[in-house]
N, C-alpha and C. Protein backbone atom coordinates (compact mmCIF):
# COMPACT_ATOMS: atom_id res chain seq x y z
N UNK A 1 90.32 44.92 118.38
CA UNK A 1 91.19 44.28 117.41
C UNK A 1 92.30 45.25 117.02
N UNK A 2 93.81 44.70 116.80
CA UNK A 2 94.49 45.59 116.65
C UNK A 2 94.67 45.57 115.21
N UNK A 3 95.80 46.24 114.39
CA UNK A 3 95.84 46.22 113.04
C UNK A 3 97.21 47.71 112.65
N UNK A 4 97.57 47.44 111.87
CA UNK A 4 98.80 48.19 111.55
C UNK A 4 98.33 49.02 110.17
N UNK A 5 98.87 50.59 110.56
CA UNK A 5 98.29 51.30 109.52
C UNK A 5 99.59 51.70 108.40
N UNK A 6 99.22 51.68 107.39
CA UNK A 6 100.15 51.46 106.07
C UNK A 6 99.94 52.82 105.14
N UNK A 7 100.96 53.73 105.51
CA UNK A 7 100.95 55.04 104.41
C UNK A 7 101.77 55.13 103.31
N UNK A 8 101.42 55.28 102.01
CA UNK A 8 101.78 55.64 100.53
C UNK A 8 102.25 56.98 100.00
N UNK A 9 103.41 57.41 100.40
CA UNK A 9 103.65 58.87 99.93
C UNK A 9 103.98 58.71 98.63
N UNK A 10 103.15 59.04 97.42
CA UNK A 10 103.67 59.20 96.21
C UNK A 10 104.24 61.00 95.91
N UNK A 11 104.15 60.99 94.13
CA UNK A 11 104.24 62.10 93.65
C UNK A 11 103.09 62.56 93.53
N UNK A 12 102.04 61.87 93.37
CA UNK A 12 100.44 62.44 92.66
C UNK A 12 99.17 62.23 93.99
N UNK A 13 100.08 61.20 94.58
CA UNK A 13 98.96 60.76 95.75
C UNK A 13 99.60 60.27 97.47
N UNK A 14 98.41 60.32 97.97
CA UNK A 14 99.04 60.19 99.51
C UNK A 14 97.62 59.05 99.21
N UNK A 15 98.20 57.97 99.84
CA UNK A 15 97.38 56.70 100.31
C UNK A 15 97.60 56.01 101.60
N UNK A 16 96.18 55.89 102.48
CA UNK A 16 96.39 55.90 103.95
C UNK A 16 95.30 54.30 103.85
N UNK A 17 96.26 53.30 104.79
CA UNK A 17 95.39 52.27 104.81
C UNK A 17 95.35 51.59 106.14
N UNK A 18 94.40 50.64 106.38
CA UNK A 18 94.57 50.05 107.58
C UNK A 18 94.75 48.66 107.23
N UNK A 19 95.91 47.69 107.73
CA UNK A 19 95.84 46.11 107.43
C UNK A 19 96.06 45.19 108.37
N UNK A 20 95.59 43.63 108.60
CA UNK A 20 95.72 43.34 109.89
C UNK A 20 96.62 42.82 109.45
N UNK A 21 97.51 41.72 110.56
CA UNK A 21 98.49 40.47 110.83
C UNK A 21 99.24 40.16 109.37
N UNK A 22 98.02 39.67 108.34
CA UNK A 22 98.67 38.83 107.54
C UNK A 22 99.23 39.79 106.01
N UNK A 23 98.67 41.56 106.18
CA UNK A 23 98.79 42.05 105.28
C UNK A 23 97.78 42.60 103.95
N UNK A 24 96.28 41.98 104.82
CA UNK A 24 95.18 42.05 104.40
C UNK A 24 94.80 43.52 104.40
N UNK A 25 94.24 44.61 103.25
CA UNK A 25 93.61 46.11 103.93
C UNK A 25 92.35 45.53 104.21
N UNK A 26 92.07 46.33 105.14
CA UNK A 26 90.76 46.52 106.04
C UNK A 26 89.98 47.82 105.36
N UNK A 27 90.74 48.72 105.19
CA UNK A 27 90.22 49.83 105.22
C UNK A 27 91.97 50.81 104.20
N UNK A 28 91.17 51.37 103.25
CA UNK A 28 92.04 52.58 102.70
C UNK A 28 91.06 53.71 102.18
N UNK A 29 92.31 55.12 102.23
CA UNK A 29 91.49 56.03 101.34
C UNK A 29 93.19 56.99 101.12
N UNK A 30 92.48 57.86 100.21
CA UNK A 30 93.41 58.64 99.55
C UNK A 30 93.57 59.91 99.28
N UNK A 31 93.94 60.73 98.94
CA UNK A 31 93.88 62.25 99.02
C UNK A 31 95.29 62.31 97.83
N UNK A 32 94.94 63.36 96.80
CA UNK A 32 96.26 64.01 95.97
C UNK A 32 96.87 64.83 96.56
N UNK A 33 98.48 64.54 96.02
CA UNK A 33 99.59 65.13 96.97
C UNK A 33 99.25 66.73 96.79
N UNK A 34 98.72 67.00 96.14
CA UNK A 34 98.92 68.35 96.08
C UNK A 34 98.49 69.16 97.02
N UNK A 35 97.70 68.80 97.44
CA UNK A 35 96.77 68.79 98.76
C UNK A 35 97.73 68.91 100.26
N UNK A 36 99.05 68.02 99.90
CA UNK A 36 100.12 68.28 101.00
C UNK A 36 101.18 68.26 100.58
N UNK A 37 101.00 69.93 99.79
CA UNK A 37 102.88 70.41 99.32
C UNK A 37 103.53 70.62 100.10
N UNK A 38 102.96 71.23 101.37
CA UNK A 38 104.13 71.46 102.74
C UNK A 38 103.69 70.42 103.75
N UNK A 39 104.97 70.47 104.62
CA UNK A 39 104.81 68.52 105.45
C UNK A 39 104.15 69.02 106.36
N UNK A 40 103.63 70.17 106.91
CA UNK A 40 102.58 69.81 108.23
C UNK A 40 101.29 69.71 107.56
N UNK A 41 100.90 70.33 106.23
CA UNK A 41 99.77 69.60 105.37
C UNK A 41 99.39 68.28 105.47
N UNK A 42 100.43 67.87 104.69
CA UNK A 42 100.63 66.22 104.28
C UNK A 42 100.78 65.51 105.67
N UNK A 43 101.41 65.78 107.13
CA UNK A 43 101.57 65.50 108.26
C UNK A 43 99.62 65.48 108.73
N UNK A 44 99.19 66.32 109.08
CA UNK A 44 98.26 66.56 109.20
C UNK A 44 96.82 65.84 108.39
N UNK A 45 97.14 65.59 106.99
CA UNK A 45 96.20 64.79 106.43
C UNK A 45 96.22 63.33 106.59
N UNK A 46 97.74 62.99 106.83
CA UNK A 46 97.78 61.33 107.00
C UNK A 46 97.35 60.54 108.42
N UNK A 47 97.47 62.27 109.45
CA UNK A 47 96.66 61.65 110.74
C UNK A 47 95.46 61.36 110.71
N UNK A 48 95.00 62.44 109.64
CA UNK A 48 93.06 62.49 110.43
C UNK A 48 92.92 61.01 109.44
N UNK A 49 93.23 61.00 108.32
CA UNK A 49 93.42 59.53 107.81
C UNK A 49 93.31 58.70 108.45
N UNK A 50 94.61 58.34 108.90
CA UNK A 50 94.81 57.24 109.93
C UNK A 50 93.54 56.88 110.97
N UNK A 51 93.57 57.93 111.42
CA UNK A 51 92.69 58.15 112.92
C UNK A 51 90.96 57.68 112.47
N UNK A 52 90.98 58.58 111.49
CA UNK A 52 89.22 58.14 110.64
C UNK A 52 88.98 56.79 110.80
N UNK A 53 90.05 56.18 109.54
CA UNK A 53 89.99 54.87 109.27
C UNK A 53 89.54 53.69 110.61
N UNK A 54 90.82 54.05 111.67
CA UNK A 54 90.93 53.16 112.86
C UNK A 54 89.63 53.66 113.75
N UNK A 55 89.06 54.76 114.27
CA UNK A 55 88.19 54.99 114.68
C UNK A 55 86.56 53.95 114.23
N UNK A 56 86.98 54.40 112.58
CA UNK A 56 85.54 54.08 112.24
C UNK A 56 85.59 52.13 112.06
N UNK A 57 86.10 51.89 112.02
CA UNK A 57 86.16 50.08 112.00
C UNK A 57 86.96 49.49 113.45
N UNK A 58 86.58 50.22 114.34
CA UNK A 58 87.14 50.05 115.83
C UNK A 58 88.35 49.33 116.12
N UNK A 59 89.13 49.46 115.54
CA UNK A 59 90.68 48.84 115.52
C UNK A 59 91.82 50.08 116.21
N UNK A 60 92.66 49.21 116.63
CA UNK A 60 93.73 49.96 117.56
C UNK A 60 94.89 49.46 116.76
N UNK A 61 96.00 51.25 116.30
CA UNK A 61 96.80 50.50 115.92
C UNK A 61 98.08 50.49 117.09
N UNK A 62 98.62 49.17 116.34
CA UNK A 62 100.07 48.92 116.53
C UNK A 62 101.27 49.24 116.35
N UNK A 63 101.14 49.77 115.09
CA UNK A 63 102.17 50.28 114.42
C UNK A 63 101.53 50.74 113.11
N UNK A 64 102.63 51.87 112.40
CA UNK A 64 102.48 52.28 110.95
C UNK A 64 103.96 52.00 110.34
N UNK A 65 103.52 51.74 108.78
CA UNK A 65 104.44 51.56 108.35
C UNK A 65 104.65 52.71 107.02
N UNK A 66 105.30 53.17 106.44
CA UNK A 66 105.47 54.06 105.44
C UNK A 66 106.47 53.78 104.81
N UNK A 67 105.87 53.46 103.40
CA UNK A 67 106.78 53.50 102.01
C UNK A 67 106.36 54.97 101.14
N UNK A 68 107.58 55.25 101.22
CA UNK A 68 107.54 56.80 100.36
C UNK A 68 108.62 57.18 98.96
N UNK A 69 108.23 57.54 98.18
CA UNK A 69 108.46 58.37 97.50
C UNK A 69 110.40 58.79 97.84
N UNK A 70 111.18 58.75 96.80
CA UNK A 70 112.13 59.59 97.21
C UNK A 70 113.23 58.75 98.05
N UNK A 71 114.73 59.48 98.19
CA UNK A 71 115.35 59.48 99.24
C UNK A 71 114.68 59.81 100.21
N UNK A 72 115.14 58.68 101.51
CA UNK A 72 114.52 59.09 102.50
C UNK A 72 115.43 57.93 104.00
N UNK A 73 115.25 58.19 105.04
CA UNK A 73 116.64 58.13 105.94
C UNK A 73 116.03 56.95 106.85
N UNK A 74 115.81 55.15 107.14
CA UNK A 74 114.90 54.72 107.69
C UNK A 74 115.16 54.79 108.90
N UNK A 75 116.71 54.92 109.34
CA UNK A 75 117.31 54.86 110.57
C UNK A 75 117.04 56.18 111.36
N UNK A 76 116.68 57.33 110.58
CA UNK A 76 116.36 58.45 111.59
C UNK A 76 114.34 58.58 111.27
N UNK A 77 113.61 58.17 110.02
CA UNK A 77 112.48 58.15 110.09
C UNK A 77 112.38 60.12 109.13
N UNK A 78 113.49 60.17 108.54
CA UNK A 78 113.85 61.80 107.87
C UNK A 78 113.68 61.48 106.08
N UNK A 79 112.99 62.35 105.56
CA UNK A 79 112.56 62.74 104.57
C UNK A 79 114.13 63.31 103.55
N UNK A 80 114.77 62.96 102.99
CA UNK A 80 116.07 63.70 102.01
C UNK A 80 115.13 64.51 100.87
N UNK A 81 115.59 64.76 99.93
CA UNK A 81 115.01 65.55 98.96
C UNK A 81 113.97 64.98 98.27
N UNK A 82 113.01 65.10 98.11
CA UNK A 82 111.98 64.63 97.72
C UNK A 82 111.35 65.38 96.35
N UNK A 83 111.57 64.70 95.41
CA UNK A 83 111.34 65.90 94.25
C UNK A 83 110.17 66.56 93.67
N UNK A 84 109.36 65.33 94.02
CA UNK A 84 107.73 65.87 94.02
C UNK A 84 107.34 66.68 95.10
N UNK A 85 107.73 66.59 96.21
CA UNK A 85 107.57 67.13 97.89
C UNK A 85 108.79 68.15 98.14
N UNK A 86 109.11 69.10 97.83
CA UNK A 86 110.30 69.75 98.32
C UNK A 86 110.41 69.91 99.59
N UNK A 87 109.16 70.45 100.06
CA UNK A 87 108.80 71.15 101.25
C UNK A 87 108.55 70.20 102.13
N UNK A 88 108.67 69.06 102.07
CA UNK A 88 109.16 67.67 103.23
C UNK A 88 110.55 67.18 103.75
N UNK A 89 111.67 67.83 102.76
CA UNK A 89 112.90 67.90 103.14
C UNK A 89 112.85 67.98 104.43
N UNK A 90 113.69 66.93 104.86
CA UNK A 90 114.43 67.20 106.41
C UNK A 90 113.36 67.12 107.61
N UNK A 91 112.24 66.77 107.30
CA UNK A 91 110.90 66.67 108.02
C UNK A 91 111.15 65.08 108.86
N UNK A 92 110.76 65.15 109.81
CA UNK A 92 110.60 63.55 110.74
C UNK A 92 109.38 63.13 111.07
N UNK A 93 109.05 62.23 109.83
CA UNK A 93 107.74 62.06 109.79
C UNK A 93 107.15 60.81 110.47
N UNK A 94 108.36 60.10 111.04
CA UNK A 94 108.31 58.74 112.00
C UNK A 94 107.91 59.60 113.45
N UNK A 95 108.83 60.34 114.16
CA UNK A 95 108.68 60.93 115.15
C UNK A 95 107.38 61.78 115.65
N UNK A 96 106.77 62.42 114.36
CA UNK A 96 106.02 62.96 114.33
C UNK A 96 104.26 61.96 114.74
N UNK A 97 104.26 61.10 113.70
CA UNK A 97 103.50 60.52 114.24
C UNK A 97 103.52 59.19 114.99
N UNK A 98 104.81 58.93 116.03
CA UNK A 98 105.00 58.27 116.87
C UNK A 98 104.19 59.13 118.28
N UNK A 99 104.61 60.44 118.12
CA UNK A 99 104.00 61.11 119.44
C UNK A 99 102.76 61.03 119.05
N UNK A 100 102.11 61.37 118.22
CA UNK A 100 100.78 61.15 117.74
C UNK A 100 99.83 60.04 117.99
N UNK A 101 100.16 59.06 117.53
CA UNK A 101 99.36 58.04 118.00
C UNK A 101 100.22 56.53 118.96
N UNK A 102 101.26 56.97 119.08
CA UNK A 102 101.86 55.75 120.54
C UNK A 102 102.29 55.12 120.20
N UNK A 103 102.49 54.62 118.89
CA UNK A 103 103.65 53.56 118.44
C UNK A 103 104.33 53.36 117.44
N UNK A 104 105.17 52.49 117.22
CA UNK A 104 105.79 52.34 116.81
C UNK A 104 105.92 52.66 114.84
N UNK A 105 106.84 53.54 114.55
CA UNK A 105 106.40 54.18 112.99
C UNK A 105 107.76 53.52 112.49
N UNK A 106 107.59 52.94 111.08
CA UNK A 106 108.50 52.49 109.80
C UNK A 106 108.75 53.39 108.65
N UNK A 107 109.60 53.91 108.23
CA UNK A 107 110.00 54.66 107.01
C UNK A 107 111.08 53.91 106.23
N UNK A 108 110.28 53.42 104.71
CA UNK A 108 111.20 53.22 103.75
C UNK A 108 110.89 53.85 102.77
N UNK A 109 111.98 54.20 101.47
CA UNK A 109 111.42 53.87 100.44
C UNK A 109 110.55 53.13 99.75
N UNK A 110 109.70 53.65 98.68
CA UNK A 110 108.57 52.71 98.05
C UNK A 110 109.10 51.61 97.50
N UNK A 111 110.46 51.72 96.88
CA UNK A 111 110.86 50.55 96.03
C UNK A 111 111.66 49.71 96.39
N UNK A 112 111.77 49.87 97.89
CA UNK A 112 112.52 48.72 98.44
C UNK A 112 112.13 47.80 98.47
N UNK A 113 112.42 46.51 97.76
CA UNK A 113 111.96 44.66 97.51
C UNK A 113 111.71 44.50 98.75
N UNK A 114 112.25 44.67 100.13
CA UNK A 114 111.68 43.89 101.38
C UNK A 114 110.35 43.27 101.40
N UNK A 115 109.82 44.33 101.24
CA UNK A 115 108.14 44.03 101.96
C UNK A 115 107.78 43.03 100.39
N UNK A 116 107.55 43.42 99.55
CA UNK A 116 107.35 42.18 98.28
C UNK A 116 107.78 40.69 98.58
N UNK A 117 108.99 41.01 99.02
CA UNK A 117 110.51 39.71 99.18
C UNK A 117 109.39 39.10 100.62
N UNK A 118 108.86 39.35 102.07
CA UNK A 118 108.45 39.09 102.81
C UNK A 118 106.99 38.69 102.92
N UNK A 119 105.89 39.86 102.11
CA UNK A 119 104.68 39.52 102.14
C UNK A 119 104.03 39.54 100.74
N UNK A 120 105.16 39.63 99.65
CA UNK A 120 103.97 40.04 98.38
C UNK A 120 104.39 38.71 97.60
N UNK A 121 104.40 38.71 96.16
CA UNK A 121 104.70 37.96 95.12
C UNK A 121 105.77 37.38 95.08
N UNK A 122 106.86 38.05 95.74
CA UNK A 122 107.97 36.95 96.37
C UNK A 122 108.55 36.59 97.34
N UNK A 123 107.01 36.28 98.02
CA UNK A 123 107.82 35.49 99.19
C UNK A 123 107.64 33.93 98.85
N UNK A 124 108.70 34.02 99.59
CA UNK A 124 109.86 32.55 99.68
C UNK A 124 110.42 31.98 98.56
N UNK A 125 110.73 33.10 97.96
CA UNK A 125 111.36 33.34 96.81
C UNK A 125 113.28 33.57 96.93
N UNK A 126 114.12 32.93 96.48
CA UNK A 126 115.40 33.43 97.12
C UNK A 126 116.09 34.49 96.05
N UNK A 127 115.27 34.70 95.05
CA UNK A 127 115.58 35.82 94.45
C UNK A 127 114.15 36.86 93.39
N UNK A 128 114.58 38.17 93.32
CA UNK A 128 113.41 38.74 93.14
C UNK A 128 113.68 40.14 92.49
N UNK A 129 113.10 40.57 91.70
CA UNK A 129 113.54 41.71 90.84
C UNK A 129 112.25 42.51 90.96
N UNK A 130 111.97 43.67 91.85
CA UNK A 130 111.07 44.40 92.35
C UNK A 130 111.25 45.68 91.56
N UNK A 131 110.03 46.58 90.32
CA UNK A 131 109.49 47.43 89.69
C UNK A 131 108.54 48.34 90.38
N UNK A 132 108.72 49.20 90.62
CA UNK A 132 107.70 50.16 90.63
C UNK A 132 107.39 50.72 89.39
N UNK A 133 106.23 51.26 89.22
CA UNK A 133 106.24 52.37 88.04
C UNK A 133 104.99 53.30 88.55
N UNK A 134 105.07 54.72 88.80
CA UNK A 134 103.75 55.69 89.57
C UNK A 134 104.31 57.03 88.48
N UNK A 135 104.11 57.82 89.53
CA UNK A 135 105.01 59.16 88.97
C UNK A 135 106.26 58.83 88.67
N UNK A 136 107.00 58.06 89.45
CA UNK A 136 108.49 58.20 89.31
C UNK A 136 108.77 56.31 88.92
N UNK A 137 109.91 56.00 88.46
CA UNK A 137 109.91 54.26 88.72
C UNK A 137 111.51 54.00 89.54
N UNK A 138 111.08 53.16 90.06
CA UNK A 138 111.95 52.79 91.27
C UNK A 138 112.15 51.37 91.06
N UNK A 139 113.24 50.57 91.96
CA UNK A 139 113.53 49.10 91.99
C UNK A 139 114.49 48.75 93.20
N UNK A 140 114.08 47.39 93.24
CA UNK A 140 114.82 46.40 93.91
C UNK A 140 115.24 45.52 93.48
N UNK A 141 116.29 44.63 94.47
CA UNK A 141 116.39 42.97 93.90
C UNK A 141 116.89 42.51 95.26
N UNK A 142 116.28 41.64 95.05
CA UNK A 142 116.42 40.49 96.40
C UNK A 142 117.39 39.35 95.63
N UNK A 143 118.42 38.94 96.53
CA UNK A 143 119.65 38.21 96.02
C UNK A 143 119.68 37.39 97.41
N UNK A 144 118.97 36.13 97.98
CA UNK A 144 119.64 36.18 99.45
C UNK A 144 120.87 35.03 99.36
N UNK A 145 121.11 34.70 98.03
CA UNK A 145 122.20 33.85 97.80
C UNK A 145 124.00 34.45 97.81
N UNK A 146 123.33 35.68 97.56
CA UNK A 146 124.91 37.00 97.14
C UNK A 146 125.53 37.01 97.97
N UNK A 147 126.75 37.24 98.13
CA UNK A 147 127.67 37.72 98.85
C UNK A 147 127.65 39.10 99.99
N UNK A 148 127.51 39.22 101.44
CA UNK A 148 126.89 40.03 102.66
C UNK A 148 127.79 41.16 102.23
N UNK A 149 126.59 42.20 102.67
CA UNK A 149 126.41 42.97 102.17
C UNK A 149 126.86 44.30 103.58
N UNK A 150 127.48 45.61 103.50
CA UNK A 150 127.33 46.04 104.68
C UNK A 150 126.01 46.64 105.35
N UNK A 151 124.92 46.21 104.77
CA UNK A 151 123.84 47.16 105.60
C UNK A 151 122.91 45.66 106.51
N UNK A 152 123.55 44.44 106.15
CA UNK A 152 123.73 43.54 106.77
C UNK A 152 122.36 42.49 106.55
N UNK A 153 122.45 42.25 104.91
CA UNK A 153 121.72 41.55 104.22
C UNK A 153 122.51 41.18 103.33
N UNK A 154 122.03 40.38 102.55
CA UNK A 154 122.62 39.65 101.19
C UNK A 154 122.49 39.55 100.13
N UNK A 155 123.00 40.12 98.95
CA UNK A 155 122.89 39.81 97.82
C UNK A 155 122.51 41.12 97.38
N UNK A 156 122.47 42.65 97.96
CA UNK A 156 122.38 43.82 97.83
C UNK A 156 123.05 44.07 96.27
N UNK A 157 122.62 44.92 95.22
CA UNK A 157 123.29 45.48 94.84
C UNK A 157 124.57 45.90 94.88
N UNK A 158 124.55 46.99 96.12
CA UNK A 158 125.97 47.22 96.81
C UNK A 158 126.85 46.24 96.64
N UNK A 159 126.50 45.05 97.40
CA UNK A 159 127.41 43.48 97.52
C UNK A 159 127.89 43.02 96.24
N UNK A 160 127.07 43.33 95.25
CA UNK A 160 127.12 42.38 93.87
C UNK A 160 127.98 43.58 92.59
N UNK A 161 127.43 44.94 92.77
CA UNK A 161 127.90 45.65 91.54
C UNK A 161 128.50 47.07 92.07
N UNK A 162 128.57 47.45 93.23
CA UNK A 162 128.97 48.81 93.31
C UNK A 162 130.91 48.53 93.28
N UNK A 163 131.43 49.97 93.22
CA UNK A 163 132.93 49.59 92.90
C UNK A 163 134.13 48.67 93.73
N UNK A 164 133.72 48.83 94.85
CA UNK A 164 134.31 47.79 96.02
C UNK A 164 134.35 46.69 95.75
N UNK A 165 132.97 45.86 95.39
CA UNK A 165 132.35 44.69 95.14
C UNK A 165 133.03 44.32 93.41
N UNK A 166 133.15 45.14 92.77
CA UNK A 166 133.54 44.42 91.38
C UNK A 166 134.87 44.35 91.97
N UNK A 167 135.74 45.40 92.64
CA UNK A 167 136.96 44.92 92.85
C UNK A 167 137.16 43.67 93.89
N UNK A 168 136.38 43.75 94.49
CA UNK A 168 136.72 41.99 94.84
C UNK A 168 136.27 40.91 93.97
N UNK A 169 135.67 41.04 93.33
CA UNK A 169 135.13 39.96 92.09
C UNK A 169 136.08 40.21 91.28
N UNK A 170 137.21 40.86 90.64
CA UNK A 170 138.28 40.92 90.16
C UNK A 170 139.52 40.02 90.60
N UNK A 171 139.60 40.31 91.99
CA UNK A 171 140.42 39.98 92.58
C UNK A 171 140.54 38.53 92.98
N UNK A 172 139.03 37.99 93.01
CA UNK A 172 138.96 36.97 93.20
C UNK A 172 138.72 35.74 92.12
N UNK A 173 139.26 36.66 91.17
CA UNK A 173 139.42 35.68 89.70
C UNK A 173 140.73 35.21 89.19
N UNK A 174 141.45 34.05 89.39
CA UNK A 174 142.33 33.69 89.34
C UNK A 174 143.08 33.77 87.96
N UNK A 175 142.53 34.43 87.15
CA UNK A 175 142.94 34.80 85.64
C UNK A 175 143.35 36.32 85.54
N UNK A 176 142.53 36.59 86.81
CA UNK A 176 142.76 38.42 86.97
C UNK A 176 144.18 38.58 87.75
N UNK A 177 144.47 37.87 88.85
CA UNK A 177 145.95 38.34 90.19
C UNK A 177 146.99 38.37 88.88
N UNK A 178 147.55 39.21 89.53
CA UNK A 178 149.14 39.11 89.09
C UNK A 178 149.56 39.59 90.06
């Protein structure tokens, strides 16, 4: 049976899980970050993790996915400053355990709405206001009604309130042209 393994980089904790198809855990366990202040630590604990888990409930994974803590880069799978984790800066923690176990690795932020917006409390929801609160608190919002966005979704923040975006919402107020 296959099944996709799901890692939690917090500030206080590292959480390693296994879930099948629909998003169900099979299997989790956990370890405090402190335990992996430097990233071949924390590299190193989330394998034998991983590997335990899938070993011991005979599942093969498919893929991992990782929501973490922090700036962090999804397009290269790179760690930015991490304020609880210093010593993960600049670390490639997709790559790392892509060679490791054969497939395919995900890096986001923890507080990105996607995965909520897709498999949690709001799905099929066309809008959604996503909270974290751990060590640190983080957020999202799902807008898929908003105006496209350049990272090539809809209703982004970016799209709706950053300075570009109010200046076209200015501009496009017929009380505002002169």
């Amino acid at each position: 049976m296959t099944a996709i393994g799901a890692v939690d980089i917090g500030g206080t904790k590292l959480a390693v899980g296994i879930v099948d198809e629909n998003g169900r855990v099979l299997s989790r366990m956990e370890s405090p970050s402190r335990k992996a202040e430097g990233y071949h630590d924390g590299l190193e604990l989330i394998t034998k993790m991983l590997g335990q888990m899938s070993r011991d409930a005979g599942l093969i994974l498919e893929g991992i996915g990782i929501g973490s803590t922090g700036p962090v880069d999804p397009m290269t799978g790179c760690f930015g400053d991490l304020d609880f984790l210093p010593r993960w800066k600049g670390a490639n923690i997709c790559g790392d355990l892509q060679r490791h176990f054969h497939v395919s690795v995900a890096l986001e932020n923890d507080a990105d709405a996607l995965a909520e917006a897709g498999w949690g409390a709001g799905r099929n929801k066309s809008r959604l206001i996503y909270v974290t609160i751990g060590t640190g608190i983080g957020g999202g919002i799902i807008n898929t009604s908003g105006p496209h966005c350049s990272c090539g979704f809809e209703g982004c923040w970016d799209s709706l309130a950053a300075g570009p975006a109010m200046v076209r919402w200015m501009e496009s107020q017929p009380e505002c042209r002169h």
